[in-house]
Protein backbone atom coordinates (compact mmCIF):
# COMPACT_ATOMS: atom_id res chain seq x y z
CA UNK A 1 160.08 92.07 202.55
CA UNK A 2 163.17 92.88 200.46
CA UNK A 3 165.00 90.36 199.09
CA UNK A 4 169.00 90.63 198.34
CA UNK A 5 170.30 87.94 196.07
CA UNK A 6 174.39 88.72 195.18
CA UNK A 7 175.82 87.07 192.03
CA UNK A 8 179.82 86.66 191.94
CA UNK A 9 180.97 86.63 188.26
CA UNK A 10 184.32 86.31 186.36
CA UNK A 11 185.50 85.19 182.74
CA UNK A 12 187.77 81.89 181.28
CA UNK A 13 188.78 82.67 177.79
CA UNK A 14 188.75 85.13 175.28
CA UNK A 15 186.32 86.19 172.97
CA UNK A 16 188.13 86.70 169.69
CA UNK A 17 188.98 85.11 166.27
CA UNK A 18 191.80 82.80 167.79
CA UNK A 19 190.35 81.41 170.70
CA UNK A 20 187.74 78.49 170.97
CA UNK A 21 186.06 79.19 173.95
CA UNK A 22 184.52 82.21 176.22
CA UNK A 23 182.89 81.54 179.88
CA UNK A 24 181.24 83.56 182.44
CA UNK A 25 181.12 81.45 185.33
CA UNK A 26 179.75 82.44 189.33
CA UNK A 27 178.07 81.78 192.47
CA UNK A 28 174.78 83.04 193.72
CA UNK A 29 173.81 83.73 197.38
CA UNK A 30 170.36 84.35 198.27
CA UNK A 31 170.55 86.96 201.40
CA UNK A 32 174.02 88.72 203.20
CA UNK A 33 174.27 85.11 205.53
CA UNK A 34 175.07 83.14 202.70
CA UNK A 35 177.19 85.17 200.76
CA UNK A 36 178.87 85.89 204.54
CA UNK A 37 179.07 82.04 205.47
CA UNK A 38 180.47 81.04 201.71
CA UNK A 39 183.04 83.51 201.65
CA UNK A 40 184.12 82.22 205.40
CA UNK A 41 184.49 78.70 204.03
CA UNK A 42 186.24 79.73 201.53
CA UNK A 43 188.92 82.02 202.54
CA UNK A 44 189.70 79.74 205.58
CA UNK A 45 190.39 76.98 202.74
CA UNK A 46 192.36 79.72 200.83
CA UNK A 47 194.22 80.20 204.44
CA UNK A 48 195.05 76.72 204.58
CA UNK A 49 196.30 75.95 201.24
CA UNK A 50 198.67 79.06 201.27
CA UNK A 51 199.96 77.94 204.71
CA UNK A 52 200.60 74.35 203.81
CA UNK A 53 202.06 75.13 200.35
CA UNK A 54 203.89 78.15 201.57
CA UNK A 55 202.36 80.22 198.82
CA UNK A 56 202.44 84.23 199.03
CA UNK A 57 200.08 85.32 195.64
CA UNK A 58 196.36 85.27 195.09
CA UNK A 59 195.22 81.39 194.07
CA UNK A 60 194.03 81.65 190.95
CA UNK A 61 193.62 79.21 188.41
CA UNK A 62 196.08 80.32 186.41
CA UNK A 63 198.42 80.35 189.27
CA UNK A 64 197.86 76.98 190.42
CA UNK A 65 199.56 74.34 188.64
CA UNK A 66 198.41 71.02 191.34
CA UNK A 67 194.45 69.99 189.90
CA UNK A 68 194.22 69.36 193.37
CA UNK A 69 194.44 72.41 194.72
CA UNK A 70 191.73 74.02 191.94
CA UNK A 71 189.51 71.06 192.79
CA UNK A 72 189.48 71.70 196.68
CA UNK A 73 188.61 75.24 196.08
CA UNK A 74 185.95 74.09 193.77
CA UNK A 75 184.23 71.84 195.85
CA UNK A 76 184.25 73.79 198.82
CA UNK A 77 181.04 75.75 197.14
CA UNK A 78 180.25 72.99 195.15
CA UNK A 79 176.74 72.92 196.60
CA UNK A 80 175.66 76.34 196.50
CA UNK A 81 173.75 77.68 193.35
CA UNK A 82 175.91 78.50 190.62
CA UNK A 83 175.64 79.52 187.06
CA UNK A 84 177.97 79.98 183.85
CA UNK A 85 177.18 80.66 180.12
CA UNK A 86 179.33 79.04 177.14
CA UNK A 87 180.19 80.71 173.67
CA UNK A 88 181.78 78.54 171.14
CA UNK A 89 183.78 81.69 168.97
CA UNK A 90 183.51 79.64 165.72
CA UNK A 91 179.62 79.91 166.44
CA UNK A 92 179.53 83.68 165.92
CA UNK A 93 178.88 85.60 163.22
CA UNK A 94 182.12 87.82 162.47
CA UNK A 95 180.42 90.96 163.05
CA UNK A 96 180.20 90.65 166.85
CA UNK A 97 184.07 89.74 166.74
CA UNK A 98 184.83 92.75 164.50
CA UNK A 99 185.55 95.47 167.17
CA UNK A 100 186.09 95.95 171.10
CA UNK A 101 182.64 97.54 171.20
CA UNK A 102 180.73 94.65 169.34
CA UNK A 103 182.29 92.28 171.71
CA UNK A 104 181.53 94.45 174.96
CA UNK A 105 177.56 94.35 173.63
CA UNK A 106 177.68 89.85 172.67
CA UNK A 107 179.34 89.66 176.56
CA UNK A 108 176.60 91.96 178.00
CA UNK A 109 174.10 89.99 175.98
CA UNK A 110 175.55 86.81 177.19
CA UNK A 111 175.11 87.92 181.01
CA UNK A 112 172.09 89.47 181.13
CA UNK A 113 170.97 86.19 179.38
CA UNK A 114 172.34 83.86 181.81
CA UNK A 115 171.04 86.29 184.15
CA UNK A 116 167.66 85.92 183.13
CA UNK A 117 167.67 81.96 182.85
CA UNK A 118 169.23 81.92 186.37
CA UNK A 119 166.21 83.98 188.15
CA UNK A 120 163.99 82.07 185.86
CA UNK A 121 165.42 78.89 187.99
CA UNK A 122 165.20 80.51 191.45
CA UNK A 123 161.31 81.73 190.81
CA UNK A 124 160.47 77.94 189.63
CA UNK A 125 162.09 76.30 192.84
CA UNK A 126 160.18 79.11 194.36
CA UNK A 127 163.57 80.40 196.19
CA UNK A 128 162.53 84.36 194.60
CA UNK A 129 158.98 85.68 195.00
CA UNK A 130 159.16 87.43 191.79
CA UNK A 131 156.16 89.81 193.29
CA UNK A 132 158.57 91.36 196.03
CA UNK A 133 160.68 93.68 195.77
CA UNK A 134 164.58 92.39 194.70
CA UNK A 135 167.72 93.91 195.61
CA UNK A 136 169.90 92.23 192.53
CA UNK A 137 174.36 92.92 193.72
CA UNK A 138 176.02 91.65 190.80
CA UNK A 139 179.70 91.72 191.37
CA UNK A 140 182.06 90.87 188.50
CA UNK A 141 186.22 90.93 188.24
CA UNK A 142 187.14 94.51 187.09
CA UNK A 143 189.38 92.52 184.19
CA UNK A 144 186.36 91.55 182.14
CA UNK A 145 184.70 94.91 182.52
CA UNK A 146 185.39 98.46 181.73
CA UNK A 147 184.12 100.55 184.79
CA UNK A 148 181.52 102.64 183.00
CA UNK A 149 180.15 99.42 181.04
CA UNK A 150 179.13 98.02 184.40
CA UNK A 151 176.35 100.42 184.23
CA UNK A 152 175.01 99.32 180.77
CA UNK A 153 174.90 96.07 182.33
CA UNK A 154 172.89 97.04 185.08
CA UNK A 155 170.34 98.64 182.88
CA UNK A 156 170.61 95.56 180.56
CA UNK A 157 169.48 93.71 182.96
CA UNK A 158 166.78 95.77 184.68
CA UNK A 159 165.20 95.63 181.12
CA UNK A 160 165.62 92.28 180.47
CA UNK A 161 164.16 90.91 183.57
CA UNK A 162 161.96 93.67 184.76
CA UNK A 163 160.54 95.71 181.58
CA UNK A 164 160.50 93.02 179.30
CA UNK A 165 162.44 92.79 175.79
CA UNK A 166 161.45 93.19 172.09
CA UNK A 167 162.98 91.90 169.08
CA UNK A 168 162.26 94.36 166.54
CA UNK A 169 163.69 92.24 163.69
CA UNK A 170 161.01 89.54 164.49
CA UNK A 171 158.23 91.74 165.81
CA UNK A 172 158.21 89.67 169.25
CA UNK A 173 157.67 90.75 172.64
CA UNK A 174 159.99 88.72 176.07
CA UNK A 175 157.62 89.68 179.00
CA UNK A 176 159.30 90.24 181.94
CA UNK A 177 159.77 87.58 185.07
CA UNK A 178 160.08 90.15 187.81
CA UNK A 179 156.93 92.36 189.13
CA UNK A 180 157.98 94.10 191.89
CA UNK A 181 160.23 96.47 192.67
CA UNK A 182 164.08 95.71 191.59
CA UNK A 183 166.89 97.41 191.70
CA UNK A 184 170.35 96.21 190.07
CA UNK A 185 173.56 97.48 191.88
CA UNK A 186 177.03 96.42 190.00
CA UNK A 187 180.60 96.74 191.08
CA UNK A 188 183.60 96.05 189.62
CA UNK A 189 186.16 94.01 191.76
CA UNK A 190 189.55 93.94 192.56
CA UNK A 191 189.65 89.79 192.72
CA UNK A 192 192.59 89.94 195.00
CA UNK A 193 191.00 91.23 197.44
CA UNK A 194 187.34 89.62 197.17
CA UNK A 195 187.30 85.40 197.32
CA UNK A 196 184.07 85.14 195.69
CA UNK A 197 185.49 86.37 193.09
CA UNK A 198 188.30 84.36 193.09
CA UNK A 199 186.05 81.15 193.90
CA UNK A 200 184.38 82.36 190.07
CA UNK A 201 187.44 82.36 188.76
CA UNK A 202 188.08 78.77 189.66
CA UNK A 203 184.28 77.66 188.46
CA UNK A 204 185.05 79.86 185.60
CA UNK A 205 187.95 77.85 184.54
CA UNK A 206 186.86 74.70 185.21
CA UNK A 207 183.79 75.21 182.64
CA UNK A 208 186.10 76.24 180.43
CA UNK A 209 188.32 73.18 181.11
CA UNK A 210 185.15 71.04 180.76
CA UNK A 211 184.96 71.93 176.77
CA UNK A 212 188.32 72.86 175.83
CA UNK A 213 188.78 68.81 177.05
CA UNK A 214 185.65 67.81 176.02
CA UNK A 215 184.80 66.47 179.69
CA UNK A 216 181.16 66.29 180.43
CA UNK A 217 181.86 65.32 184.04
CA UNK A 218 184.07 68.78 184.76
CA UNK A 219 180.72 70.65 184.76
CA UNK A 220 178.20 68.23 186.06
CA UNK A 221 177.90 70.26 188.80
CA UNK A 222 174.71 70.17 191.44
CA UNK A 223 172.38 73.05 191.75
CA UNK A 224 174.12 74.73 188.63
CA UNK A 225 172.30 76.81 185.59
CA UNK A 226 174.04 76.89 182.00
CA UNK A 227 174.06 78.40 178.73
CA UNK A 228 175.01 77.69 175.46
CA UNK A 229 175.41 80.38 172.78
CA UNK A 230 174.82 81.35 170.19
């Protein structure tokens, strides 16, 4: 029996000399009646927010200036899985900040590591059968990705969780987590006109928030996998 598991991804930050901070931040459905019910919840809450507030643009967290309007939307998928991976800039080594191109390869490394950790989760909670065959969506804002990238990604992580990895440098092998058949499908999103993706970008920024503040409490968050790199 196939199993479809859709991950909603966007970005807080920027990864570059001057910032301090770089996210990747989303929600993961197992199966179409999750993702269907979340997004329900989510754009009636959008519904009611723009009604009461009289608001006419897409609520994003840069558009929303009232902490309690990013926290409702926030906790309204509070309890589903989620996921985000952190990159402290001062961390890297300056090669990877040198060019667009070294950047696009640290941010598909970051994702296809978080990725990875995240399915890691799901087969240890024994919510994936890592035997059967997977049906990976992974949907991501069409800001923090260049349309023909998406497919690198896709392959990234086909490799990464399904072929296995090795690290020439230190002659070591990463087995792979995922035996049966799996297939990786990405598309790049307009985030006006998809609320999971503009739930990420809440989660998104409220990671980011959480170290930029250095407030533990803004991402202790149930049912959530994170990352640190480097």
């Amino acid at each position: 029996m196939k199993q479809k598991i859709h991950l909603f991804i966007d970005d807080s930050g920027r990864l570059e000399n001057n910032s301090n901070y770089f996210i990747y931040a989303g929600h993961c459905f197992i199966g179409d009646d999750a993702k269907n019910k979340a997004k329900g919840r989510y754009k009636k809450l959008v519904s009611k927010i723009k009604e009461v507030k009289e608001f006419d643009f897409e609520l994003k967290a840069s558009n929303l200036t009232d902490f309690n309007d990013r926290y409702s939307l926030f906790k309204i998928l509070k309890f589903e899985l989620s996921f985000s991976v952190a990159i402290k800039i001062s961390n890297l080594k300056s090669y990877i900040l040198a060019d667009k191109k070294s950047r696009q390869r640290f941010k598909d490394y970051a994702l296809r590591r978080i990725v990875k950790k995240l399915f890691q989760s799901l087969i240890d909670q024994g919510l994936v059968d890592p035997e059967q065959e997977i049906e990976l969506h992974v949907n991501i804002d069409q800001q923090g990705f260049a349309t023909n990238g998406l497919y690198g990604l896709g392959d990234g992580i086909f490799e990464e969780l399904h072929e296995g990895i090795h690290n020439f440098n230190y002659g070591t092998f990463y087995p792979p987590i995922l035996t049966g058949d799996f297939n990786v499908l990405t598309r790049s999103c307009v985030s006006e006109n998809d609320y999971l993706i503009q739930a990420a970008d809440i989660l998104a920024n409220r990671i980011w928030n959480s170290y930029v503040q250095n407030n533990v409490s803004l991402r202790t968050i149930p049912k959530h996998i994170h990352l640190w790199l480097p």
